[in-house]
C-alpha atoms as a PDB file:
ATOM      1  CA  UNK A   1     -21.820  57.109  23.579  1.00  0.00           C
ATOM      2  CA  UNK A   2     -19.628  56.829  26.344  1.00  0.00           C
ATOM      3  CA  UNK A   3     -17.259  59.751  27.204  1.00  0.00           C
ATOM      4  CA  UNK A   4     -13.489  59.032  26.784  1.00  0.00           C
ATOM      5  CA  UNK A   5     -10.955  60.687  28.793  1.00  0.00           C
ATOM      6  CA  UNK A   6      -7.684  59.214  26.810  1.00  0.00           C
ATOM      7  CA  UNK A   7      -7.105  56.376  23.641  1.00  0.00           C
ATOM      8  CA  UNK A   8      -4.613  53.583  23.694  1.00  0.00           C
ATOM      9  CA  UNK A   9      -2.800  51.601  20.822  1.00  0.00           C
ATOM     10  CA  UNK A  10      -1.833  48.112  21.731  1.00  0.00           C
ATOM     11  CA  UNK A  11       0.395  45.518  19.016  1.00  0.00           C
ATOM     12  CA  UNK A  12      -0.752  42.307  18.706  1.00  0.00           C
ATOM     13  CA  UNK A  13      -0.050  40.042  21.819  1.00  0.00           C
ATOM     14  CA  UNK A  14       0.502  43.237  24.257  1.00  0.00           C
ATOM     15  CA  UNK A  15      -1.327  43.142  27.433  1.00  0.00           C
ATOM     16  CA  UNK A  16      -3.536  45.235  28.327  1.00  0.00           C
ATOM     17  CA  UNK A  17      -3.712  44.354  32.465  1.00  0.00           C
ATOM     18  CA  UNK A  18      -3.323  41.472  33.966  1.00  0.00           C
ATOM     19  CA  UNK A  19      -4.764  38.916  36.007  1.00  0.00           C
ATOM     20  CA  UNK A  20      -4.725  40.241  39.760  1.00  0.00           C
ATOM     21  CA  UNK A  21      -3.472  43.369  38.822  1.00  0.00           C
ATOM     22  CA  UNK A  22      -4.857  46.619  40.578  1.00  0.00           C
ATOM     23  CA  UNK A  23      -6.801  49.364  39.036  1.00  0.00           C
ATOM     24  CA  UNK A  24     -10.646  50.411  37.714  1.00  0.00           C
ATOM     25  CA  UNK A  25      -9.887  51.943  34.730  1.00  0.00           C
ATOM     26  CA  UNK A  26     -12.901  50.595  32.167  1.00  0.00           C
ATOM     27  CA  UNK A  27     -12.330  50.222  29.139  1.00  0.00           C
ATOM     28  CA  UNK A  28     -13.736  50.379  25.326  1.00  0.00           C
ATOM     29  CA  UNK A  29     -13.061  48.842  22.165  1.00  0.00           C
ATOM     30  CA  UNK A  30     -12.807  51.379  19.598  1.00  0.00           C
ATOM     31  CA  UNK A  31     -11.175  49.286  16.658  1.00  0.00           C
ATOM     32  CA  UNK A  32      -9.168  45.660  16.557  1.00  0.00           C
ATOM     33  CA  UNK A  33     -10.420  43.000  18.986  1.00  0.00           C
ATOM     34  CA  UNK A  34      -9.066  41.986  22.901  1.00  0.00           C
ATOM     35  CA  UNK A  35      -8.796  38.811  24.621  1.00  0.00           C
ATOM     36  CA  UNK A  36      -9.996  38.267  27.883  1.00  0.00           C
ATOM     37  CA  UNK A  37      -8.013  34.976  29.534  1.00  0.00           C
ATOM     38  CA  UNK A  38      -7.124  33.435  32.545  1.00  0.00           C
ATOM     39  CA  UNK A  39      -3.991  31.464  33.027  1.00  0.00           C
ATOM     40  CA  UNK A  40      -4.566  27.800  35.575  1.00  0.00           C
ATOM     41  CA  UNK A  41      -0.960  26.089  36.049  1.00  0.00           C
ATOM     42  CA  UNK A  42       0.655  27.754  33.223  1.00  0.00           C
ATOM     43  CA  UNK A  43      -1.664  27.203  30.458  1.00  0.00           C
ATOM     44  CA  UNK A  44      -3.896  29.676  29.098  1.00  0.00           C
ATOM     45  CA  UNK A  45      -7.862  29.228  29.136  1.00  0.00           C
ATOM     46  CA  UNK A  46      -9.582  32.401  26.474  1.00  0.00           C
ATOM     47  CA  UNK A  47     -12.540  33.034  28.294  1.00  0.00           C
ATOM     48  CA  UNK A  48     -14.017  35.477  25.735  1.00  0.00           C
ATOM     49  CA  UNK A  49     -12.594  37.809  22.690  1.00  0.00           C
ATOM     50  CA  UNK A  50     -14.187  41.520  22.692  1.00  0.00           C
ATOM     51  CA  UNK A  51     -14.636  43.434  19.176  1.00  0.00           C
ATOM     52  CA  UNK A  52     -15.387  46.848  18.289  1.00  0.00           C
ATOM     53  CA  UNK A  53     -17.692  48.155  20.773  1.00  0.00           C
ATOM     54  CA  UNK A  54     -17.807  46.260  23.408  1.00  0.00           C
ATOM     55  CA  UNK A  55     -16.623  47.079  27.050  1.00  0.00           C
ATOM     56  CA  UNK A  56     -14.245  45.637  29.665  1.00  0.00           C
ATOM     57  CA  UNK A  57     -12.818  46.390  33.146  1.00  0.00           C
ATOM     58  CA  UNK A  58     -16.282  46.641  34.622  1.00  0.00           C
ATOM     59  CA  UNK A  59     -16.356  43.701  37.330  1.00  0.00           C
ATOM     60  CA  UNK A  60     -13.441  45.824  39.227  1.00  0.00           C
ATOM     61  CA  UNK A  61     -15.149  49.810  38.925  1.00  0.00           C
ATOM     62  CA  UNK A  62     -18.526  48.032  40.267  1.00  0.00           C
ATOM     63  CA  UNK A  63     -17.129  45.686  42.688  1.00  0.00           C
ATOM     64  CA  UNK A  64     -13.813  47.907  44.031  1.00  0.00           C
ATOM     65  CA  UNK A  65     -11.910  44.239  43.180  1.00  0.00           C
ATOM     66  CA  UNK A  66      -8.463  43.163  41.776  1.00  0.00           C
ATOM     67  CA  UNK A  67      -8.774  42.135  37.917  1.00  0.00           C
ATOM     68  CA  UNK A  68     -10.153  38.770  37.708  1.00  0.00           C
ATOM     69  CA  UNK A  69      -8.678  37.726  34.062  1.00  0.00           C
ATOM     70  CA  UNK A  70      -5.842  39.185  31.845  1.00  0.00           C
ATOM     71  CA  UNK A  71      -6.770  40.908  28.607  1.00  0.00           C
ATOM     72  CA  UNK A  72      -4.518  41.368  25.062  1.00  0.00           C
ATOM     73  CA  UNK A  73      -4.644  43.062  22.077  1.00  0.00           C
ATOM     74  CA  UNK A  74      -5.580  40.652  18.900  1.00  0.00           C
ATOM     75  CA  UNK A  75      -3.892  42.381  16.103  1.00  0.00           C
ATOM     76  CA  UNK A  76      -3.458  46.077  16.497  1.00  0.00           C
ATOM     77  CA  UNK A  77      -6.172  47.295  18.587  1.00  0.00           C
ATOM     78  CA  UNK A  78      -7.644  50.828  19.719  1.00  0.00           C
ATOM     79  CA  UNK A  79      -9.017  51.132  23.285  1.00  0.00           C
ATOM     80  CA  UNK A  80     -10.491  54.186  24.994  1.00  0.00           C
ATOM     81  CA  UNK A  81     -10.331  54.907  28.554  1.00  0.00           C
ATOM     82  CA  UNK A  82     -14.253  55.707  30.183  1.00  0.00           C
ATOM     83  CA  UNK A  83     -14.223  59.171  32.018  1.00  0.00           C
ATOM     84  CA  UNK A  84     -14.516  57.751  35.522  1.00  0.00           C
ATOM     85  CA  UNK A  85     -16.071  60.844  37.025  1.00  0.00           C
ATOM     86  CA  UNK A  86     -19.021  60.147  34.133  1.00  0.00           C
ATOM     87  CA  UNK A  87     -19.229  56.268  35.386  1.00  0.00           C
ATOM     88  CA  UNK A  88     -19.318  57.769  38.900  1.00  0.00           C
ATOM     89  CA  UNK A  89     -22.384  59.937  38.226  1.00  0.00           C
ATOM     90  CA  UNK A  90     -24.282  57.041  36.065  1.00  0.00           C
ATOM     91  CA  UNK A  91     -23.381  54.397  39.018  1.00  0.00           C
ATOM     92  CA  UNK A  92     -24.760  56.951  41.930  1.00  0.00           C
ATOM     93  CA  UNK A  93     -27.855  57.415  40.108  1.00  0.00           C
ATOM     94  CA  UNK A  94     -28.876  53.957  40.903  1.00  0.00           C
ATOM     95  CA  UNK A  95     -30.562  53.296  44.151  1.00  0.00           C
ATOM     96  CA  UNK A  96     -28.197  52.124  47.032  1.00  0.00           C
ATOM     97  CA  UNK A  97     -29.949  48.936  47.280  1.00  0.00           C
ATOM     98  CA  UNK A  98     -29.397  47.960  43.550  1.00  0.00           C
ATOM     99  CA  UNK A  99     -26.021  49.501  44.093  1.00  0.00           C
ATOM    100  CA  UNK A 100     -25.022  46.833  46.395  1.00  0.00           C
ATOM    101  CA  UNK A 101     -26.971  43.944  44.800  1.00  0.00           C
ATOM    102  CA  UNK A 102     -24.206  44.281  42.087  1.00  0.00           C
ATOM    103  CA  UNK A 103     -21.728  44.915  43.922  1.00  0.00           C
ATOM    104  CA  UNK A 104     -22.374  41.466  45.637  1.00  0.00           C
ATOM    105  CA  UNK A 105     -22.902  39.839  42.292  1.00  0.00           C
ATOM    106  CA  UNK A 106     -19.618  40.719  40.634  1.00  0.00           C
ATOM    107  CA  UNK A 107     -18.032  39.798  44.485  1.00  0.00           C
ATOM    108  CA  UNK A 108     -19.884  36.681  44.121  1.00  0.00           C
ATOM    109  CA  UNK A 109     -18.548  35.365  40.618  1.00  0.00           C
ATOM    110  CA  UNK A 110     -15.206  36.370  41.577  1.00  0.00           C
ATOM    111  CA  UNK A 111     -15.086  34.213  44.191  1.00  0.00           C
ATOM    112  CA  UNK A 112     -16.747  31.752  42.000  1.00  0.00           C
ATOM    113  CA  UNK A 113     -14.007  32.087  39.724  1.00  0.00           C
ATOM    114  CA  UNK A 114     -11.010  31.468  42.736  1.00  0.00           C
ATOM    115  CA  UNK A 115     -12.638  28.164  43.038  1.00  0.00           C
ATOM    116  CA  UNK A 116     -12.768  27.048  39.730  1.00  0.00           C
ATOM    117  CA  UNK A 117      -9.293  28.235  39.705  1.00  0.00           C
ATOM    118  CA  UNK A 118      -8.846  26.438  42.869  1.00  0.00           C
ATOM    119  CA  UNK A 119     -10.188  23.075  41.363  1.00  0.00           C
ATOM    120  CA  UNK A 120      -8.112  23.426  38.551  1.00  0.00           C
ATOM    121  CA  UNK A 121      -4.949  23.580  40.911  1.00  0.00           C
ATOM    122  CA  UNK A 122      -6.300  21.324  42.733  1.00  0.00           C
ATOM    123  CA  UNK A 123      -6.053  18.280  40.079  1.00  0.00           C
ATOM    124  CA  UNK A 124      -2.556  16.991  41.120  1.00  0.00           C
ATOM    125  CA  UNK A 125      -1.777  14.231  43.385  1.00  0.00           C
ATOM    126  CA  UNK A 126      -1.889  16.120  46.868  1.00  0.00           C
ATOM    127  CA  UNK A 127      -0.054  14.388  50.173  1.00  0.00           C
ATOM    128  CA  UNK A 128      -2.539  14.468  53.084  1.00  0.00           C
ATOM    129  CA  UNK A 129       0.234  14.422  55.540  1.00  0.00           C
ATOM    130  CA  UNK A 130       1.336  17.400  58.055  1.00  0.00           C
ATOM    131  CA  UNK A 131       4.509  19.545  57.029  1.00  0.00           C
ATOM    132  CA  UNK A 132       6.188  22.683  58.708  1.00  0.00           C
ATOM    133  CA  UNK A 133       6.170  25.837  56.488  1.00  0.00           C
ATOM    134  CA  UNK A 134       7.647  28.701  57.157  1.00  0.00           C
ATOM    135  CA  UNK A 135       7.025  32.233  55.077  1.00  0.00           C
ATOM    136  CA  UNK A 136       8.006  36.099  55.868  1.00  0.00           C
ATOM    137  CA  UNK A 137       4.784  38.771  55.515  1.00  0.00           C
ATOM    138  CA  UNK A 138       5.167  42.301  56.058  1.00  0.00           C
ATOM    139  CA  UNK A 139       5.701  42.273  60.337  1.00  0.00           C
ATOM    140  CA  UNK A 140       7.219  39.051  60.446  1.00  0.00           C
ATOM    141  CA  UNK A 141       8.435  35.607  60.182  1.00  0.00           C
ATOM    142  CA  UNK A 142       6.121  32.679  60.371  1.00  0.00           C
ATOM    143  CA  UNK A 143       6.002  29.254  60.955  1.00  0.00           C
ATOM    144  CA  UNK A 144       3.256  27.369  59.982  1.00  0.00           C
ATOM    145  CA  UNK A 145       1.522  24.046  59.088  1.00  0.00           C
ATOM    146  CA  UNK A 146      -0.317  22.190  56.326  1.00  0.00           C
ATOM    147  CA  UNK A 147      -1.310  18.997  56.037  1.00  0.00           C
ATOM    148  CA  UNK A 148      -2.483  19.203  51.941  1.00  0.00           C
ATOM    149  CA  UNK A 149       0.131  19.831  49.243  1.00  0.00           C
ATOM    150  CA  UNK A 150       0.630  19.047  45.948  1.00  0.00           C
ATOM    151  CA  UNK A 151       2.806  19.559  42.622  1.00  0.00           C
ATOM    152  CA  UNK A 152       1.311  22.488  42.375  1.00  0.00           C
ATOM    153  CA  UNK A 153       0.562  24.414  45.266  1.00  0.00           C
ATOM    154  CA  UNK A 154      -0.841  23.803  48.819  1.00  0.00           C
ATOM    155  CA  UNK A 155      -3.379  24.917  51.888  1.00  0.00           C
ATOM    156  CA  UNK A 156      -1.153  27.427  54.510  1.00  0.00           C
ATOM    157  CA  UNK A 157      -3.767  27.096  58.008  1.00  0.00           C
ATOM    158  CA  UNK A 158      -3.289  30.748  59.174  1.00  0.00           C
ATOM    159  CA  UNK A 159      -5.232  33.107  61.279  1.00  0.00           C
ATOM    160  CA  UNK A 160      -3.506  36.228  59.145  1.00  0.00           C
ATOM    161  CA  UNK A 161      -3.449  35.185  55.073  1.00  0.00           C
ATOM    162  CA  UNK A 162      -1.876  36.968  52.806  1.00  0.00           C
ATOM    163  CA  UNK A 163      -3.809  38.697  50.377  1.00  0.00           C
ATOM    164  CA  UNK A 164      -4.703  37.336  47.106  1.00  0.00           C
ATOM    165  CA  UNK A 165      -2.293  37.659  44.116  1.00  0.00           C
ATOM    166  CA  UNK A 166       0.805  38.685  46.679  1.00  0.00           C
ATOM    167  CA  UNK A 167       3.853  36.774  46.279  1.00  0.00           C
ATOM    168  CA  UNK A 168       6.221  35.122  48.755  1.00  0.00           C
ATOM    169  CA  UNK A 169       9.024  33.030  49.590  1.00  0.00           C
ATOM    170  CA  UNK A 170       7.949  29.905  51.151  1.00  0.00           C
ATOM    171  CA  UNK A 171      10.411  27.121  52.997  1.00  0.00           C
ATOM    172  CA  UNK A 172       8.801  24.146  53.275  1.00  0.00           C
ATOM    173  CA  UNK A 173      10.153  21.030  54.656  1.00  0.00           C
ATOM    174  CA  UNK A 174      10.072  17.405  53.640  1.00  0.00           C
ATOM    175  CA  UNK A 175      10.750  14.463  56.108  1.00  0.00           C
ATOM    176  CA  UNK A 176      14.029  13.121  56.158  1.00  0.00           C
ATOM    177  CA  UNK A 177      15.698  16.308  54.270  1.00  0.00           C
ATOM    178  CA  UNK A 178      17.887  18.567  56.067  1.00  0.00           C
ATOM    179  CA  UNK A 179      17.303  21.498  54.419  1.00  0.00           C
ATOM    180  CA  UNK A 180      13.811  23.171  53.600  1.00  0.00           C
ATOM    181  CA  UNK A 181      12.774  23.649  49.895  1.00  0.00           C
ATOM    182  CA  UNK A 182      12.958  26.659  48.518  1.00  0.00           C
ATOM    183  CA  UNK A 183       9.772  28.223  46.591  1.00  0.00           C
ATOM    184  CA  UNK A 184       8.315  31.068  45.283  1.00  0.00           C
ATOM    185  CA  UNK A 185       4.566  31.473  45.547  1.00  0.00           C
ATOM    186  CA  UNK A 186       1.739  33.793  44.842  1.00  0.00           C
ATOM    187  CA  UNK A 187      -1.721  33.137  47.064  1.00  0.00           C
ATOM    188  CA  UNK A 188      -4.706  31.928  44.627  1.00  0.00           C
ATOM    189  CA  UNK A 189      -7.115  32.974  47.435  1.00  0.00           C
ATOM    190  CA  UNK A 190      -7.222  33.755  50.664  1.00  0.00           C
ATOM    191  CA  UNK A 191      -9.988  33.456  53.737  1.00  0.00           C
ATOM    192  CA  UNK A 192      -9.877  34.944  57.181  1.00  0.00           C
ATOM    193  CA  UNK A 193     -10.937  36.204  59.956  1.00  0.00           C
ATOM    194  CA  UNK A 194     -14.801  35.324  60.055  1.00  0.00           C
ATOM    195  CA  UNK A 195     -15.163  34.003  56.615  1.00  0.00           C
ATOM    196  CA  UNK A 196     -13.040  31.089  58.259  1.00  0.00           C
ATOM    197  CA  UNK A 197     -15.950  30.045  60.670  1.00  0.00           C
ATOM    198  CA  UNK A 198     -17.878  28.434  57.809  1.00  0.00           C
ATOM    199  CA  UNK A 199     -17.080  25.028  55.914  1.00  0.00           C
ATOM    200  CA  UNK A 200     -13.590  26.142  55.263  1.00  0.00           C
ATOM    201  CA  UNK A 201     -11.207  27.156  58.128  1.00  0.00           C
ATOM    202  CA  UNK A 202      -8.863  30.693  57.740  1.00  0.00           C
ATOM    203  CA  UNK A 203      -6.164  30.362  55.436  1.00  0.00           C
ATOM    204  CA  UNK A 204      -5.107  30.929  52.025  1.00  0.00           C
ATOM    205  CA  UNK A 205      -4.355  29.094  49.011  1.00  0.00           C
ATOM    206  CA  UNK A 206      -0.887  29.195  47.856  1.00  0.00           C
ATOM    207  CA  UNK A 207       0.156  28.468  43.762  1.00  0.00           C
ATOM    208  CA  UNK A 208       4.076  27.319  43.543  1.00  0.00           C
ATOM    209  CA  UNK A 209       5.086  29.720  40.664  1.00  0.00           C
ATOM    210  CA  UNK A 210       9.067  29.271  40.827  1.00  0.00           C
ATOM    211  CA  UNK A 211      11.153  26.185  42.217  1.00  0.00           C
ATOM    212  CA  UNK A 212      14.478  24.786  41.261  1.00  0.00           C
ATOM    213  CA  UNK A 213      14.554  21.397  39.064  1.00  0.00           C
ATOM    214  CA  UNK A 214      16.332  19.777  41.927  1.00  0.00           C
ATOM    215  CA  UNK A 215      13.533  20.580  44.752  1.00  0.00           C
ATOM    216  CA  UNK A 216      10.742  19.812  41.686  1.00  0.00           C
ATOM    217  CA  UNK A 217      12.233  16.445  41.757  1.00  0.00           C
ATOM    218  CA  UNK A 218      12.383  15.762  45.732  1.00  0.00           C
ATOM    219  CA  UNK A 219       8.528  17.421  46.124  1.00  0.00           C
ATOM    220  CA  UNK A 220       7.403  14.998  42.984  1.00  0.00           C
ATOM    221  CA  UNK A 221       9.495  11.976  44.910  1.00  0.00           C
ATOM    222  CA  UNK A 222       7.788  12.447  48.644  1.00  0.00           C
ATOM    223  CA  UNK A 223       4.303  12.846  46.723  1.00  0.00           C
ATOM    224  CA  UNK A 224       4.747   9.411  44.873  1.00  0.00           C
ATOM    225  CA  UNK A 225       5.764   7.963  47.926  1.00  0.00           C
END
């Protein structure tokens, strides 16, 4: 049985972590049940519910990654935290190659799951046509350029992506408008550096999470056209 360094009590509907959210903590069911879901363009997808028993959390303890779905409690549910110095001992016990076979594995299906994300975004109408962008990150302000956009979010060519699941401000701007729209984002995924030198070039992919109804309307207008 594992060894339990704290309990939690969740009400129905409360979330446990979300999606892109930091942390390792694993988790076990100890009574109620847990749904693990993802949420693609504002509608929620239940990848899998959990009952008594059965663990969660792993993919980011093994794989040192940001959560890859969002979990809540169905009904009132029990969960107990897993002593991380005990998961520690188990996980060094294994040899370092098998270490970092699984390691790649869980790196693997969370990039697997970015693109089926990606697709998912990806189903709007997109416009094929170059547009100036313009974002702040940490250092500095950029300016930018994509040439694929949609309703829904759009392809930022940069040498220096943000990192995925950090939101921005992005100004993008429309021909024949005088002033850039105004949106805020949050990057889906992100490439650089090396991983750009292969079939897709350095960048990230950028979800359009808040935008006035007014700038909806003018982005849906030069799409259609």
């Amino acid at each position: 049985m594992f060894t339990l360094v704290s309990e939690e009590t969740y009400s129905d509907g409360q979330i446990i972590f979300d999606e892109d959210s930091s942390g390792d903590w694993v988790y076990v069911v100890l009574s109620g049940s847990v749904e693990i879901f993802k949420t693609i363009k504002g509608n929620k997808y239940t990848i899998e519910v959990l009952k008594e028993g059965e663990v969660f959390g792993e993919l980011s303890f093994i794989g040192g990654i940001r959560r890859t779905a969002s979990v809540r409690a169905l009904g009132e549910t029990t969960v107990g935290i897993i002593d991380r110095d005990s998961l520690d001992q188990e996980f060094n016990k294994l040899s370092s190659d098998f270490r970092s076979i699984l390691v790649t594995a869980v790196r693997r299906f969370e990039k697997m799951l970015d693109r089926v994300t990606g697709f998912s975004v990806r189903s709007a109408p997109r416009s094929l046509r170059t547009l100036s962008v313009s974002y702040r990150d940490k250092q500095s302000f950029i300016k930018a350029y994509t040439d694929n956009v949609s309703n829904g979010g759009i392809f930022i060519k940069t040498g220096t992506p943000l990192s995925k699941g950090e939101q921005f401000s992005l100004k993008l701007q429309l021909p024949g408008l005088p002033d850039p729209l105004q949106i805020r984002c949050a990057v889906v995924w992100s490439k650089r550096g090396e991983e750009g030198k292969d079939k897709q070039p350095s960048g990230m992919g950028v979800k359009f999470i808040e935008m006035s109804n007014s700038d909806k309307e003018k982005l849906q207008k030069y799409i259609s056209s």
